[in-house]
PDB file of N, CA and C in Angstrom:
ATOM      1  N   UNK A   1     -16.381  -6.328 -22.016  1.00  0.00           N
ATOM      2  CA  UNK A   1     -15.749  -6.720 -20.770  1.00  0.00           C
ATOM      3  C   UNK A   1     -16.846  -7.275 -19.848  1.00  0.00           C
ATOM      4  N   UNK A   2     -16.890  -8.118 -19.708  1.00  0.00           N
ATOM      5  CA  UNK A   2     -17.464  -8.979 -18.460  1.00  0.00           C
ATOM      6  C   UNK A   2     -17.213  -8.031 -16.871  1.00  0.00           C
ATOM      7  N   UNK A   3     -18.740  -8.129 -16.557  1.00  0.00           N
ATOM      8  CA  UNK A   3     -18.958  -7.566 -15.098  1.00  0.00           C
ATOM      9  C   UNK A   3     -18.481  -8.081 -14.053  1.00  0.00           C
ATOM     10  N   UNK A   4     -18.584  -9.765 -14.258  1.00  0.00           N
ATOM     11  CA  UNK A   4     -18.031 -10.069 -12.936  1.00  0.00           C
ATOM     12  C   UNK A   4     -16.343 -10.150 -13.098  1.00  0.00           C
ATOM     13  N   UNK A   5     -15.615  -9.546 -14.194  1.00  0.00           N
ATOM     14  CA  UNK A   5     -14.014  -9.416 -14.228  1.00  0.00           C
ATOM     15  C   UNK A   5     -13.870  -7.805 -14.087  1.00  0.00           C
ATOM     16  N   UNK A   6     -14.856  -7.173 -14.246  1.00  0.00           N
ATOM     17  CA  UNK A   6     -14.470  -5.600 -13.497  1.00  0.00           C
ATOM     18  C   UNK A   6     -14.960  -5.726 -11.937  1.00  0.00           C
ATOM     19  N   UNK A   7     -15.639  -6.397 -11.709  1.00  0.00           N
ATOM     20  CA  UNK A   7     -16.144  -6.488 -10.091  1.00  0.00           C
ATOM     21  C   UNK A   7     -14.723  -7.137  -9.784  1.00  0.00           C
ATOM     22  N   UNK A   8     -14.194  -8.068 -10.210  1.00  0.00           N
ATOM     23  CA  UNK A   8     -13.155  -8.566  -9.630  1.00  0.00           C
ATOM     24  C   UNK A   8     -12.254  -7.958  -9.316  1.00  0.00           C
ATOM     25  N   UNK A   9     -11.765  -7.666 -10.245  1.00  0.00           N
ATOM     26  CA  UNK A   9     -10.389  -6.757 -10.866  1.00  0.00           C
ATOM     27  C   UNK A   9     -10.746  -5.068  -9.658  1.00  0.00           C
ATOM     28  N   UNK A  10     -11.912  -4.336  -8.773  1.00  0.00           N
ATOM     29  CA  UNK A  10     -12.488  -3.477  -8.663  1.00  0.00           C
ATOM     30  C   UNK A  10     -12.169  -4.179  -6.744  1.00  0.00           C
ATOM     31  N   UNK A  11     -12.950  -5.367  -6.436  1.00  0.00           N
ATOM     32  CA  UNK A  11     -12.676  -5.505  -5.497  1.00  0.00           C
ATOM     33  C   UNK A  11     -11.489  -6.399  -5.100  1.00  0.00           C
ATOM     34  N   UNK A  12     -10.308  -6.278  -5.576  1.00  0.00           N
ATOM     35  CA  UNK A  12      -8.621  -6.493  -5.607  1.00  0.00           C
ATOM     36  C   UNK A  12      -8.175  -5.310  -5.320  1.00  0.00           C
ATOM     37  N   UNK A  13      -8.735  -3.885  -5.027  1.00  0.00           N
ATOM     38  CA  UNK A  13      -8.062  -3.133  -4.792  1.00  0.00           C
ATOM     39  C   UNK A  13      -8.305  -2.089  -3.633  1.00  0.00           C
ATOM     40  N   UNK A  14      -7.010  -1.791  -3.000  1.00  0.00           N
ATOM     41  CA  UNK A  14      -7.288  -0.622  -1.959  1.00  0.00           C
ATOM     42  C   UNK A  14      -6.897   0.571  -1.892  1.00  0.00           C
ATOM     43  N   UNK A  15      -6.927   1.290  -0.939  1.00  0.00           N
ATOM     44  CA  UNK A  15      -6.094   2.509  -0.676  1.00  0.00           C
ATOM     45  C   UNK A  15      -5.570   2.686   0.172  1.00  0.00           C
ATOM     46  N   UNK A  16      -4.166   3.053   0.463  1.00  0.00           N
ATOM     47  CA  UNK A  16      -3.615   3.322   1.458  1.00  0.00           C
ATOM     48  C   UNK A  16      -3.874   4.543   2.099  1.00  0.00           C
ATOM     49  N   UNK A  17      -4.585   4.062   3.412  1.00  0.00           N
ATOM     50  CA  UNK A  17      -5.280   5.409   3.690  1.00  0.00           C
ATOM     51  C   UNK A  17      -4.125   5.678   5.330  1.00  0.00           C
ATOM     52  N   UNK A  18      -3.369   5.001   5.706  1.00  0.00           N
ATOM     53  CA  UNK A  18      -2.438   4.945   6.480  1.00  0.00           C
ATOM     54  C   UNK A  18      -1.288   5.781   5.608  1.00  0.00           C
ATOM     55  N   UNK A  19      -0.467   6.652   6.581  1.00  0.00           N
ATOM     56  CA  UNK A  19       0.448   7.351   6.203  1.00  0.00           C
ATOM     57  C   UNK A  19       1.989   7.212   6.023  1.00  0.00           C
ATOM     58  N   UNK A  20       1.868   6.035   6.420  1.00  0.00           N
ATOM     59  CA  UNK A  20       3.036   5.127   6.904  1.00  0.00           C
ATOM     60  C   UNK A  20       2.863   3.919   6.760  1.00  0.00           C
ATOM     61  N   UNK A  21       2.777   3.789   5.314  1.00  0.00           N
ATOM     62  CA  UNK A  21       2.136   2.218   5.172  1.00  0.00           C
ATOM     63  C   UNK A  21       3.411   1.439   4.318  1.00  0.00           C
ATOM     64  N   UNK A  22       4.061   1.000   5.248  1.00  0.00           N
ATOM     65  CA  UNK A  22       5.391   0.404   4.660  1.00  0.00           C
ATOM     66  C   UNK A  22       4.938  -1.176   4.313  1.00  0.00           C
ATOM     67  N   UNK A  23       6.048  -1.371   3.183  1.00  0.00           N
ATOM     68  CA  UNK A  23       5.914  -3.021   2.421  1.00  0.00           C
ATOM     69  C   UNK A  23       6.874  -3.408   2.935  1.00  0.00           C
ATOM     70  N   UNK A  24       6.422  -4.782   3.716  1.00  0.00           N
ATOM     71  CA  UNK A  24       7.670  -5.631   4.425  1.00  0.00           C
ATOM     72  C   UNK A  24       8.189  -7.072   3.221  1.00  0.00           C
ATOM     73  N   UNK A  25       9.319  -7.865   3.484  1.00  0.00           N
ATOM     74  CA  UNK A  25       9.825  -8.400   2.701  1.00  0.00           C
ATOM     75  C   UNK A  25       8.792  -9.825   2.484  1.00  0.00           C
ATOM     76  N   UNK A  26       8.437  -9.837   3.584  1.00  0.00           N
ATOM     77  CA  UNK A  26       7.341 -11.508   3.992  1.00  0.00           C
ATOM     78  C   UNK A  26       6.190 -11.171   4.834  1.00  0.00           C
ATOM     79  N   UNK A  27       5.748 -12.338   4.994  1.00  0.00           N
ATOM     80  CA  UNK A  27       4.485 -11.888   6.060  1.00  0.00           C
ATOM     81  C   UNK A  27       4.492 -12.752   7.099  1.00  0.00           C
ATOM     82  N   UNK A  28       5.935 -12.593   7.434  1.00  0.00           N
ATOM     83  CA  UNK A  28       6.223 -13.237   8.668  1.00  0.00           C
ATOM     84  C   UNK A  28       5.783 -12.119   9.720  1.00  0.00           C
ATOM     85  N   UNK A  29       5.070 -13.027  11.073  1.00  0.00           N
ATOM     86  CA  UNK A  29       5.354 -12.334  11.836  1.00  0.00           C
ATOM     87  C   UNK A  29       6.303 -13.057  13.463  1.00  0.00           C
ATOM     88  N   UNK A  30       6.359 -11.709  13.922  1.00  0.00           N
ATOM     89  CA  UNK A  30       6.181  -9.952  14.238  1.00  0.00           C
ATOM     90  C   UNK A  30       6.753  -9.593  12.790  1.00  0.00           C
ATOM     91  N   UNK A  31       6.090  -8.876  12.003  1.00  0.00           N
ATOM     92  CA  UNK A  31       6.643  -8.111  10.487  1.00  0.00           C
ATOM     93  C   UNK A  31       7.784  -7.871  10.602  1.00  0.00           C
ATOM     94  N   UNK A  32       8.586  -8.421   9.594  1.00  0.00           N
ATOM     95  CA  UNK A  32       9.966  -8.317   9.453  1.00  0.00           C
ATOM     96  C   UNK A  32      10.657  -7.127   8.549  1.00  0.00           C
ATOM     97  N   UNK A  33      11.718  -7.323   8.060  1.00  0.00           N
ATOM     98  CA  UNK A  33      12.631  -6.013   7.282  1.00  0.00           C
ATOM     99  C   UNK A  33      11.352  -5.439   5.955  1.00  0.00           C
ATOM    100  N   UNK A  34      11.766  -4.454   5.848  1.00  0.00           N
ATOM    101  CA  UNK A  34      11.249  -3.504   4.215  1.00  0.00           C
ATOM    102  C   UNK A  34      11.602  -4.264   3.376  1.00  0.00           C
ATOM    103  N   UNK A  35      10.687  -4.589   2.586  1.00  0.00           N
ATOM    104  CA  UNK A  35      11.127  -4.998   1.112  1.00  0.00           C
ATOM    105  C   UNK A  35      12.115  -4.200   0.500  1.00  0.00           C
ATOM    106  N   UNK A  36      12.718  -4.401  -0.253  1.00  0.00           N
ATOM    107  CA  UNK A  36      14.019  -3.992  -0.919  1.00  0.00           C
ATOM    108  C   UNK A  36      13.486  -2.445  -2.199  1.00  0.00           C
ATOM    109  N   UNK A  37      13.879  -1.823  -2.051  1.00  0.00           N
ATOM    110  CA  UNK A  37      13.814  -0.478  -2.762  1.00  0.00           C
ATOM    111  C   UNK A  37      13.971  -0.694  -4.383  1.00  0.00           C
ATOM    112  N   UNK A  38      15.356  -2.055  -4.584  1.00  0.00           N
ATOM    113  CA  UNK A  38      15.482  -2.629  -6.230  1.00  0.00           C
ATOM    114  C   UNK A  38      14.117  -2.873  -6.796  1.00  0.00           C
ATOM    115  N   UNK A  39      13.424  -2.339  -7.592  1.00  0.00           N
ATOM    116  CA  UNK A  39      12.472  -2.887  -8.138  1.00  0.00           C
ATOM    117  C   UNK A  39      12.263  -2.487  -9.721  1.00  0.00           C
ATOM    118  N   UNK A  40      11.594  -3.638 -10.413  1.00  0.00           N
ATOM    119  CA  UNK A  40      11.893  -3.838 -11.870  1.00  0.00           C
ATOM    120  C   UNK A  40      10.883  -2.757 -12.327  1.00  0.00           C
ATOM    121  N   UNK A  41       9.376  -3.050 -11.850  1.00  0.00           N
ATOM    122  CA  UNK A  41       8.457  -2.187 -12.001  1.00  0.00           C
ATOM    123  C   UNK A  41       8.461  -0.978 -11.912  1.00  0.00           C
ATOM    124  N   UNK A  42       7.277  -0.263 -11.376  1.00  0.00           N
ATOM    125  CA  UNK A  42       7.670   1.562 -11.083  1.00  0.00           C
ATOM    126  C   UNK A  42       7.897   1.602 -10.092  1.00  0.00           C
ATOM    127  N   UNK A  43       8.974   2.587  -9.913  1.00  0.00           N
ATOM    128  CA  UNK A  43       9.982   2.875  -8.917  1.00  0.00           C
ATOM    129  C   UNK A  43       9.215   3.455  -7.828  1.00  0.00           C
ATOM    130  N   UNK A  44      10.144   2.840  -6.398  1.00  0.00           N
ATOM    131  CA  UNK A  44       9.411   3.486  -5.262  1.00  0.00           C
ATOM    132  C   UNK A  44       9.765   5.154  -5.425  1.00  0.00           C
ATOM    133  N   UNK A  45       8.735   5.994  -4.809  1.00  0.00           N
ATOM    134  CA  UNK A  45       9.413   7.356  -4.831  1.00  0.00           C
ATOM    135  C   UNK A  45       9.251   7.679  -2.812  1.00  0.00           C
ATOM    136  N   UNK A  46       9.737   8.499  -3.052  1.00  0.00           N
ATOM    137  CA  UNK A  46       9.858   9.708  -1.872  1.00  0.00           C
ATOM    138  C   UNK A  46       7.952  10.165  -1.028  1.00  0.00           C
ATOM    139  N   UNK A  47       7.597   9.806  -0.594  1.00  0.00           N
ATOM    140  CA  UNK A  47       5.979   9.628  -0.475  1.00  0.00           C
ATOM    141  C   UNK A  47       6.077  11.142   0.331  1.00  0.00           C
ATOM    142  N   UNK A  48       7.309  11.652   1.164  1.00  0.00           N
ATOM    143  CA  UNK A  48       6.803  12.689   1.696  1.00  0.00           C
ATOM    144  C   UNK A  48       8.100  13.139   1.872  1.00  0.00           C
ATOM    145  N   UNK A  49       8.343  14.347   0.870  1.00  0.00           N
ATOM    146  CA  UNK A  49      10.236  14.199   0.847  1.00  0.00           C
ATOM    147  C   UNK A  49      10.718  15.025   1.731  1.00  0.00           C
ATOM    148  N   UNK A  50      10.000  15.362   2.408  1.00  0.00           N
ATOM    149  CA  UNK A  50      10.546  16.692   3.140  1.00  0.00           C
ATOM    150  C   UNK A  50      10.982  15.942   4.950  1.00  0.00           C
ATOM    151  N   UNK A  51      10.275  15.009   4.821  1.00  0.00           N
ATOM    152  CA  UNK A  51      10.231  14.037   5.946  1.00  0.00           C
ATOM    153  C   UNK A  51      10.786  12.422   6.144  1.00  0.00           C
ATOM    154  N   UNK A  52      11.322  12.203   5.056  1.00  0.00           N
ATOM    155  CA  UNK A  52      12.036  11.086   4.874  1.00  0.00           C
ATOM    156  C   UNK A  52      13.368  10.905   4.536  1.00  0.00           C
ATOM    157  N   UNK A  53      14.056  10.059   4.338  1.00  0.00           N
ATOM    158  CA  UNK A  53      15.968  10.631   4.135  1.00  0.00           C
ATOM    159  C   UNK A  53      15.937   9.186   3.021  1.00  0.00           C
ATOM    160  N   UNK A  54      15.757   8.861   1.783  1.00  0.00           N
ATOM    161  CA  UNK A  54      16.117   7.987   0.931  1.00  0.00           C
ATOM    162  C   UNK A  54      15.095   7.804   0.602  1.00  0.00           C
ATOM    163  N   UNK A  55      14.378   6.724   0.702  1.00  0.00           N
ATOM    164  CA  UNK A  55      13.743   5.824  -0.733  1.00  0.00           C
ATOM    165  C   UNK A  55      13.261   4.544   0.036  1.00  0.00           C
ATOM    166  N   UNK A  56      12.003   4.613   0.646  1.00  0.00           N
ATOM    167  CA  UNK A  56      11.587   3.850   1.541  1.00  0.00           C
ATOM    168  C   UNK A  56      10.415   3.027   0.825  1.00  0.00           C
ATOM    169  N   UNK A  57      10.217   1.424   0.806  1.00  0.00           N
ATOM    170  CA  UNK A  57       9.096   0.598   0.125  1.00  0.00           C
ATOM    171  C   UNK A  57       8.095   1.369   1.057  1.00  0.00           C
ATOM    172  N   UNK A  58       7.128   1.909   0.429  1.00  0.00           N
ATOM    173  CA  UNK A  58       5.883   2.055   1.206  1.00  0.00           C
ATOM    174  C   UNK A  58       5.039   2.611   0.011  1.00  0.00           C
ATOM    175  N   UNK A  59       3.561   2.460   0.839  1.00  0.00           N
ATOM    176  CA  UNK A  59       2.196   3.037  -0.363  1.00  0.00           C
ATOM    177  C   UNK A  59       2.151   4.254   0.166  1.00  0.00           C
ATOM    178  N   UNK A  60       2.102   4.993  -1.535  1.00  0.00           N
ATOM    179  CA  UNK A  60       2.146   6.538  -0.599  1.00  0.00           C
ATOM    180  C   UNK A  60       0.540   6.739   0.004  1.00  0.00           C
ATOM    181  N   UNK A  61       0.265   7.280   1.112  1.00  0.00           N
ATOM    182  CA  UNK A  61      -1.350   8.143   1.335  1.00  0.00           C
ATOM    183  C   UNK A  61      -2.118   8.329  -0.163  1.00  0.00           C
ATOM    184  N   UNK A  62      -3.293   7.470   0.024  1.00  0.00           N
ATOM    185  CA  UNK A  62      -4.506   7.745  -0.957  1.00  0.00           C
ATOM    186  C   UNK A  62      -3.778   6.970  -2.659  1.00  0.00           C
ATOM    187  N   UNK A  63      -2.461   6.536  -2.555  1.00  0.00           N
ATOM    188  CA  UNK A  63      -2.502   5.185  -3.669  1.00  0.00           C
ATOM    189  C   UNK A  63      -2.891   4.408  -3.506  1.00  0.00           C
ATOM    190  N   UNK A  64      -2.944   2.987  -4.736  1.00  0.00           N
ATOM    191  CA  UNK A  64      -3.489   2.019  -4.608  1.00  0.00           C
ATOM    192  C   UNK A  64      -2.422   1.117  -4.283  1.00  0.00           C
ATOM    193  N   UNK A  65      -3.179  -0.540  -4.256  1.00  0.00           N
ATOM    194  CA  UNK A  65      -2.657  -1.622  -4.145  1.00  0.00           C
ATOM    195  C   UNK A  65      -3.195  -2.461  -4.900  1.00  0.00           C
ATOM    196  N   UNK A  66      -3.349  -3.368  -5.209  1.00  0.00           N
ATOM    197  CA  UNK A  66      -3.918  -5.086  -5.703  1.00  0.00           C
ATOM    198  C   UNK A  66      -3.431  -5.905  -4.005  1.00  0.00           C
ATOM    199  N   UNK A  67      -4.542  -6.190  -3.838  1.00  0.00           N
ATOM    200  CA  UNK A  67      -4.124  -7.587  -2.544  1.00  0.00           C
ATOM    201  C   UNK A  67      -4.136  -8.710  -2.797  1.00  0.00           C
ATOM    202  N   UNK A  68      -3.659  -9.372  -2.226  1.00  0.00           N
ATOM    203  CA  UNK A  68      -3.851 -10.907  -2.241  1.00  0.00           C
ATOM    204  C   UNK A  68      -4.409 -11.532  -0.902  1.00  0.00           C
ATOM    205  N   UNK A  69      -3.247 -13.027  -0.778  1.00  0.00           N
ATOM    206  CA  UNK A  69      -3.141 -13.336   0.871  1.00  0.00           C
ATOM    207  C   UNK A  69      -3.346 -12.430   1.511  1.00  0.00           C
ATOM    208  N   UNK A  70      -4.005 -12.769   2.657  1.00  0.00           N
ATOM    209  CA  UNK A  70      -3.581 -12.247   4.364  1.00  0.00           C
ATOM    210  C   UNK A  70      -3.201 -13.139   4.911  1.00  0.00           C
ATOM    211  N   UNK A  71      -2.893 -12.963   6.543  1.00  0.00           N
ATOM    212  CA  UNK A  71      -2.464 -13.928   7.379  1.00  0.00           C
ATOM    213  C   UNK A  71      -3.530 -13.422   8.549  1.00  0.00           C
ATOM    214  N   UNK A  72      -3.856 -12.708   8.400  1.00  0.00           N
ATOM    215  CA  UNK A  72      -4.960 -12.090   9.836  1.00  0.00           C
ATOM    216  C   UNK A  72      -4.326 -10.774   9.819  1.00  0.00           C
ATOM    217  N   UNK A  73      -2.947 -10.430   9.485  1.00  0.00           N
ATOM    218  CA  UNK A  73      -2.010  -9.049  10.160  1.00  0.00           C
ATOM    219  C   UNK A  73      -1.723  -8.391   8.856  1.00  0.00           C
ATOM    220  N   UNK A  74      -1.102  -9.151   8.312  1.00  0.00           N
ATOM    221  CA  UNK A  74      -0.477  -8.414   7.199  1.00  0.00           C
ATOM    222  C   UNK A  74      -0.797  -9.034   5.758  1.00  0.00           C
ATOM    223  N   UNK A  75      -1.118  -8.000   4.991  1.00  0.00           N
ATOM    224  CA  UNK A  75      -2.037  -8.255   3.701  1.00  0.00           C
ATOM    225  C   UNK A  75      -0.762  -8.563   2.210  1.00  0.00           C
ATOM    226  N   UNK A  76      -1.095  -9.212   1.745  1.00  0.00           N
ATOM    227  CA  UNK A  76       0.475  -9.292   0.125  1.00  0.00           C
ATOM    228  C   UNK A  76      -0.359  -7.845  -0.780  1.00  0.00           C
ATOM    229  N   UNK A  77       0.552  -7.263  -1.392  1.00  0.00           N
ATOM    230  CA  UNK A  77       0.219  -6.429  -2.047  1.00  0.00           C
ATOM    231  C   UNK A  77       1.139  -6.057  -2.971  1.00  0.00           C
ATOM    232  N   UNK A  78       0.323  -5.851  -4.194  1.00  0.00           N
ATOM    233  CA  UNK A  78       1.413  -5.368  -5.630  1.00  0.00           C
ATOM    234  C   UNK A  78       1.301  -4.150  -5.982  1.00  0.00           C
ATOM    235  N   UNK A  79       2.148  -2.810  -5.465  1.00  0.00           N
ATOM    236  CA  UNK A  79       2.630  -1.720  -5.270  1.00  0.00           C
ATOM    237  C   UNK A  79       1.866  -1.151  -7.198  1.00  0.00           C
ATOM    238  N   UNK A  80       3.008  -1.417  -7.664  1.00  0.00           N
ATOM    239  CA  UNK A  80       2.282  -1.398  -9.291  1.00  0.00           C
ATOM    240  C   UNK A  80       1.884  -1.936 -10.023  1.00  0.00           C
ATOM    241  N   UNK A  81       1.120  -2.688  -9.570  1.00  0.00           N
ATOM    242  CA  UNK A  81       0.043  -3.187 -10.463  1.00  0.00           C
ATOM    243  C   UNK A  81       0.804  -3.910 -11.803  1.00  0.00           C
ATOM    244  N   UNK A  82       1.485  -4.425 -11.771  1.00  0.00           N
ATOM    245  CA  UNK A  82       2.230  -5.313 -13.188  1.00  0.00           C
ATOM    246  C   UNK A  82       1.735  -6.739 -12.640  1.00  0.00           C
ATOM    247  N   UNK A  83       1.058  -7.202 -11.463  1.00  0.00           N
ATOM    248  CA  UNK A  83       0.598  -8.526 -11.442  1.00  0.00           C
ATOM    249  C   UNK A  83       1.412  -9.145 -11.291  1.00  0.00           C
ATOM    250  N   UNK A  84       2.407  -9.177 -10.172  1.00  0.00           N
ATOM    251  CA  UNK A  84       3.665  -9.301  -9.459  1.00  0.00           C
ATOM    252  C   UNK A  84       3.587  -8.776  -8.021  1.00  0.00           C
ATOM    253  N   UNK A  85       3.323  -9.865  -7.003  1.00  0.00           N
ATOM    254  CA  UNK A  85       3.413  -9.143  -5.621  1.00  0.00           C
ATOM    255  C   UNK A  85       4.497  -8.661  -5.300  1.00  0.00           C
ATOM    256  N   UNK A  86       4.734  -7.329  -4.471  1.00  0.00           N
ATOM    257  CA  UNK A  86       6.268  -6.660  -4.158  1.00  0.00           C
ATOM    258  C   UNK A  86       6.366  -7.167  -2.608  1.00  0.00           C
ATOM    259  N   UNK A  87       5.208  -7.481  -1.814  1.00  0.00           N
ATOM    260  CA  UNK A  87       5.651  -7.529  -0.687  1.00  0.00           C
ATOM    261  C   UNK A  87       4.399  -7.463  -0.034  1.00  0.00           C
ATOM    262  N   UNK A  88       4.274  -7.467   1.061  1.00  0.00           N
ATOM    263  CA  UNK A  88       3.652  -7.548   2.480  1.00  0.00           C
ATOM    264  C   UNK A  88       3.194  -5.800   3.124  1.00  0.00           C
ATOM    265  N   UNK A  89       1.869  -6.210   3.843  1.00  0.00           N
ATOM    266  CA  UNK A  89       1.634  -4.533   4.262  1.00  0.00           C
ATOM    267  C   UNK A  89       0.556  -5.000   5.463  1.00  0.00           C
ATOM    268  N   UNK A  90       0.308  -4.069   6.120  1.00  0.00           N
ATOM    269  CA  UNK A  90      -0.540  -4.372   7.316  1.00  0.00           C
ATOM    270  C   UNK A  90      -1.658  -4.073   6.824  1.00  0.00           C
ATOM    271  N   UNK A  91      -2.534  -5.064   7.274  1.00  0.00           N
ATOM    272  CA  UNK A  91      -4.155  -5.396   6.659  1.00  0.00           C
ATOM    273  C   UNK A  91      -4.915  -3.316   6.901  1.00  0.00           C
ATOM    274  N   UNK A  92      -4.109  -3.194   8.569  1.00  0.00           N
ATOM    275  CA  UNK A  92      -4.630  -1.644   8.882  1.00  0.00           C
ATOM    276  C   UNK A  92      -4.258  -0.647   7.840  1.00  0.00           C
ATOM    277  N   UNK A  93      -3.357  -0.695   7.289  1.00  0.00           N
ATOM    278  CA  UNK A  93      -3.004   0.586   6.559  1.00  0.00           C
ATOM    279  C   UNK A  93      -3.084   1.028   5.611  1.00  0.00           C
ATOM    280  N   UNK A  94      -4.971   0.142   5.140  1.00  0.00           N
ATOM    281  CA  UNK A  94      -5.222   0.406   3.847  1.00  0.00           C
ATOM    282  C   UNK A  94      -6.729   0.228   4.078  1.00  0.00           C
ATOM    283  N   UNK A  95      -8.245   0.794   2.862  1.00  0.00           N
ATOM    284  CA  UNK A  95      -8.855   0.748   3.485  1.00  0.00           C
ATOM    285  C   UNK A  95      -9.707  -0.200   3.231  1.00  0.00           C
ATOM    286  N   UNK A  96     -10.858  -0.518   3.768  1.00  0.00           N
ATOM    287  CA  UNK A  96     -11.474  -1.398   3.780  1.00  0.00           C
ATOM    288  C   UNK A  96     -12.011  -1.998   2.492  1.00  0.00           C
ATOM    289  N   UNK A  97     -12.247  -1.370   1.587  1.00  0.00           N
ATOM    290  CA  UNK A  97     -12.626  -1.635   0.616  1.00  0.00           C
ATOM    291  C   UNK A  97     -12.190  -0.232  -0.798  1.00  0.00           C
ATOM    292  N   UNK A  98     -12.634  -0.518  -1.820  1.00  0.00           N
ATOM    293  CA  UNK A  98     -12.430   0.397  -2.619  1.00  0.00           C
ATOM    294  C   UNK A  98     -13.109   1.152  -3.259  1.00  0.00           C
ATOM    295  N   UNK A  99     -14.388   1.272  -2.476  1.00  0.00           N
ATOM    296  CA  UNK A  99     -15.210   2.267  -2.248  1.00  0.00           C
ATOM    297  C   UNK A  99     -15.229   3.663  -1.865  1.00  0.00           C
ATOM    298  N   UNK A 100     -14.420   3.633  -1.065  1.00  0.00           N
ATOM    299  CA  UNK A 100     -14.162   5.173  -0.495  1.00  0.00           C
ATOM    300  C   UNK A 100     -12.531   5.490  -0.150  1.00  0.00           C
ATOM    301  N   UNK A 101     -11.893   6.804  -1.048  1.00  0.00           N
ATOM    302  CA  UNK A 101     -10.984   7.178  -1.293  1.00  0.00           C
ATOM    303  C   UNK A 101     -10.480   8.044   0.055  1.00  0.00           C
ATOM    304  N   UNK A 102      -9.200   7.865   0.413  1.00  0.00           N
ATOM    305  CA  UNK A 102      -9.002   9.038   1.607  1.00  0.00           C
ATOM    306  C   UNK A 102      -9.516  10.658   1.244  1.00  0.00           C
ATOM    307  N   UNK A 103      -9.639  10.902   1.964  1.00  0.00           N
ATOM    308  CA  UNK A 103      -9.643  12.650   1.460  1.00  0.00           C
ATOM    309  C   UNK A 103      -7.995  13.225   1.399  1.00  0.00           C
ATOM    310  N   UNK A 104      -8.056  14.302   0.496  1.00  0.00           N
ATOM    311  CA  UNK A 104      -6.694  14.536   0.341  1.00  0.00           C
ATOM    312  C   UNK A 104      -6.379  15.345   1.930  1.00  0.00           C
ATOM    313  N   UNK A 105      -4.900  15.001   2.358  1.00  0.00           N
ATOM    314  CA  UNK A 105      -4.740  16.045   3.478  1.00  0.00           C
ATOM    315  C   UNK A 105      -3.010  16.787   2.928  1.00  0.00           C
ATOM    316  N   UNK A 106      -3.164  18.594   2.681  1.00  0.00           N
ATOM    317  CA  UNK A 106      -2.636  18.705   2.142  1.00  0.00           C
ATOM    318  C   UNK A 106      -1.586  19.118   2.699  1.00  0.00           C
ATOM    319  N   UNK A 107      -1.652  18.952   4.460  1.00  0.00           N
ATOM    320  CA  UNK A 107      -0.095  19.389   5.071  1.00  0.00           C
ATOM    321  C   UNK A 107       0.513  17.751   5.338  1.00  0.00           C
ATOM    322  N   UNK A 108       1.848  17.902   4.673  1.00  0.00           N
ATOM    323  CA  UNK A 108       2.422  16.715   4.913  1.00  0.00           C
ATOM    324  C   UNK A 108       3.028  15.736   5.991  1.00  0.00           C
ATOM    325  N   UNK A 109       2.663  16.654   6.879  1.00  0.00           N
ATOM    326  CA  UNK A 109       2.938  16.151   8.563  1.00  0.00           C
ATOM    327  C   UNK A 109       1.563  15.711   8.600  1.00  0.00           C
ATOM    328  N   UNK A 110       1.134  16.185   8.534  1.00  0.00           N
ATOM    329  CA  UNK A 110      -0.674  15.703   9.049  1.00  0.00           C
ATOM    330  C   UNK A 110      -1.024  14.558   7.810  1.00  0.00           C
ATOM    331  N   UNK A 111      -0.233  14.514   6.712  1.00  0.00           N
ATOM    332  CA  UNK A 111      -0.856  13.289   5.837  1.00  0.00           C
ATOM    333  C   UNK A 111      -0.098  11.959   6.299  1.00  0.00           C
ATOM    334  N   UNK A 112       1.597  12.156   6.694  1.00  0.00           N
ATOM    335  CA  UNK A 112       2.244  11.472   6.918  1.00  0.00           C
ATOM    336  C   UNK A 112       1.422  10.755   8.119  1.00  0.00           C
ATOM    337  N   UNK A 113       1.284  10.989   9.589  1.00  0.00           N
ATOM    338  CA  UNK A 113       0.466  10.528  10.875  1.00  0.00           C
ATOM    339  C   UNK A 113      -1.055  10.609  10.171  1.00  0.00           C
ATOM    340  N   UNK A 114      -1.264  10.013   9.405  1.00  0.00           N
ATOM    341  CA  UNK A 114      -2.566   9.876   8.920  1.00  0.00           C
ATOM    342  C   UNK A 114      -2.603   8.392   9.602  1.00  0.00           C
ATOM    343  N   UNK A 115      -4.258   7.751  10.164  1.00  0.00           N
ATOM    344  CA  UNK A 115      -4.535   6.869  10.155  1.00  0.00           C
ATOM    345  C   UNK A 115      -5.464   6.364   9.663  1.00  0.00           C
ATOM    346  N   UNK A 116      -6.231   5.100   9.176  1.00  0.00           N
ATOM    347  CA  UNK A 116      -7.449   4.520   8.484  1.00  0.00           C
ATOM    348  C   UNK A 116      -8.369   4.822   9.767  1.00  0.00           C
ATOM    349  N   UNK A 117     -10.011   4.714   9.292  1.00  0.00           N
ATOM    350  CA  UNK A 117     -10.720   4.767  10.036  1.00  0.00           C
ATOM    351  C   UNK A 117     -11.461   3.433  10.341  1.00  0.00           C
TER     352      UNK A 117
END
């Protein structure tokens, strides 16, 4: 495997270190509706079930992404990784690089109001 296709493939990716890091449908702005919950890939789940009521597009706390585009606001991002963008996410709610992993926070109110640093 070629270094500069694991460097690549290595810096394509983030973490959602935001707790509330919802996927919008476009990257229109002011950010528009949630991307749609139908998805072919792996299924959205419940990121914090005790605190949510259905089945909401979002990255759960401390998963990944693949990015693409930005616009300055909001970043494209492919939820599972099948190399298929699902949607749109705010450049904030993920972290800077993929270097450093959130720390786990294990009360779910306090992971949910999590913010990036």
């Amino acid at each position: 495997m070629p270094k500069a296709r694991t460097e690549a493939i290595y810096n394509q990716r983030r973490f959602a270190c935001n707790g509330h890091a919802l996927i919008r449908a476009t990257g229109a702005l002011p950010p528009g509706p949630l991307a749609s919950t139908d998805h072919c890939g792996r299924p959205y789940t419940r990121c914090e079930p005790g605190l949510t009521k259905g089945v909401v597009a979002q990255i759960c706390y401390a998963n990944t992404a693949r990015i693409g585009e930005h616009n300055g606001v909001l970043v494209r991002v492919d939820y599972d990784d099948d190399g298929a963008f699902d949607g749109w996410t705010m450049i904030d709610n993920l972290s800077r690089s993929f270097s450093t992993k959130p720390h786990y926070i294990k009360d779910q109110t306090a992971r949910r109001s999590a913010v990036c640093p």
